[in-house]
Protein backbone atom coordinates (compact mmCIF):
# COMPACT_ATOMS: atom_id res chain seq x y z
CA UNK A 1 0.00 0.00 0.00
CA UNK A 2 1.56 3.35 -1.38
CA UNK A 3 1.76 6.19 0.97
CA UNK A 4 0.04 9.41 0.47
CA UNK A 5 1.75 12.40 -0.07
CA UNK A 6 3.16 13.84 2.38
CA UNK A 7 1.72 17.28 2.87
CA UNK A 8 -1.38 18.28 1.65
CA UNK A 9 -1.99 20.14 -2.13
CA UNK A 10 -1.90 23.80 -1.92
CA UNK A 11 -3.87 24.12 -5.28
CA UNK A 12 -6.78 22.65 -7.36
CA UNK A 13 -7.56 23.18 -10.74
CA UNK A 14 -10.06 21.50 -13.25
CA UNK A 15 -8.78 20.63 -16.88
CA UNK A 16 -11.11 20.06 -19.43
CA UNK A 17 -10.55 17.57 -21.93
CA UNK A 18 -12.53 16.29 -24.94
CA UNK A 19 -12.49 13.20 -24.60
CA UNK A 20 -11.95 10.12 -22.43
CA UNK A 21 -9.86 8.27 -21.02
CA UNK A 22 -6.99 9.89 -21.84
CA UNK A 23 -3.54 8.09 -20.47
CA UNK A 24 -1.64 10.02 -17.65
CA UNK A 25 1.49 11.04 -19.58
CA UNK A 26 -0.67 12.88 -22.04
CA UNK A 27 -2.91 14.81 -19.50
CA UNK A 28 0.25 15.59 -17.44
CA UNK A 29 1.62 17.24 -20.79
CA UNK A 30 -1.69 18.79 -21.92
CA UNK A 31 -2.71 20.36 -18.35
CA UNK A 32 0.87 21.82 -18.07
CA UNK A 33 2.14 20.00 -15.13
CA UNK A 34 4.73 19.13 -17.43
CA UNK A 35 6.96 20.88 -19.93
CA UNK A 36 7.37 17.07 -22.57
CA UNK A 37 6.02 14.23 -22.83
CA UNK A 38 9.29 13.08 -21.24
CA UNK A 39 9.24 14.74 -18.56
CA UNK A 40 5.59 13.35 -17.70
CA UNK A 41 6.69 9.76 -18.25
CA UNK A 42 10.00 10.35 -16.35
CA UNK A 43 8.08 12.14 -13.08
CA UNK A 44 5.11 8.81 -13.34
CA UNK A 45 8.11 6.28 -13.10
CA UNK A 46 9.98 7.93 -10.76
CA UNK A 47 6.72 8.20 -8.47
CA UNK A 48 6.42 11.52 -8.10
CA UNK A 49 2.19 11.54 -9.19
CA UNK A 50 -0.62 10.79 -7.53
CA UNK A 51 -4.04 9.56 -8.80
CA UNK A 52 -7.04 9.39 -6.92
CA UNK A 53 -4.79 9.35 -3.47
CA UNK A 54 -2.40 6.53 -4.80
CA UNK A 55 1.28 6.51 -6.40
CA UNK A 56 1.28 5.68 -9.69
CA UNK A 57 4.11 4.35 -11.91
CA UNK A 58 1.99 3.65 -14.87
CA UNK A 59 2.86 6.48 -17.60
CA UNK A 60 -0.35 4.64 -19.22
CA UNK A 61 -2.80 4.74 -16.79
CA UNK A 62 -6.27 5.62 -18.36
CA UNK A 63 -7.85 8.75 -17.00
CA UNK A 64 -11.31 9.44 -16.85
CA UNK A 65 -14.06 12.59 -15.53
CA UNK A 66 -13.78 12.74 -11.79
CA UNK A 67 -9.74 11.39 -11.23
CA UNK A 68 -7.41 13.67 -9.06
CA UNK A 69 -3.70 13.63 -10.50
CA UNK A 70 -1.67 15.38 -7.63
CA UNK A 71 2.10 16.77 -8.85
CA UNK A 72 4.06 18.50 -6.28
CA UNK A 73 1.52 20.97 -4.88
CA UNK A 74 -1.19 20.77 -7.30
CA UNK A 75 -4.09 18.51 -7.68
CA UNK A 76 -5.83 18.74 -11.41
CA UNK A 77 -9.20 17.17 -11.42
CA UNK A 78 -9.88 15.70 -14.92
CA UNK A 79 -13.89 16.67 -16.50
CA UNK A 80 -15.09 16.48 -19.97
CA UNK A 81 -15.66 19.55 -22.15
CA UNK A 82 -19.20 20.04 -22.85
């Protein structure tokens, strides 16, 4: 059982996308938590994001409306556009 992080998100923001799921490493890149794609896969295997409360080391993971992806202080809450 993964730890949660250890001090609690200073920030929340929604990102909208258009369609679901969408796999982590792409939403980390399109909500600007990330600067590259390799940068999103490299912070998801090196444990440093958080979905819905959990690590998670799977730069693959399907996303969908509702999941909380926490990165350092932020916590972006994934809805659908429309």
């Amino acid at each position: 059982m993964s730890a949660k992080p250890k001090s609690a998100p200073s920030k929340t923001r929604i990102v909208l996308i258009r369609a679901e799921p969408i796999e982590l490493s792409q939403f980390l890149k399109f909500s600007g938590a990330a600067e590259s794609g390799g940068q999103a896969k490299q912070a998801v295997v090196d444990g440093a994001v958080w979905v819905n409360g959990t690590v998670e080391t799977r730069k693959g993971k399907k996303l969908v409306r509702g999941d909380k992806v926490t990165v350092g202080d932020e916590t972006l809450v994934v809805q659908l556009e429309g």
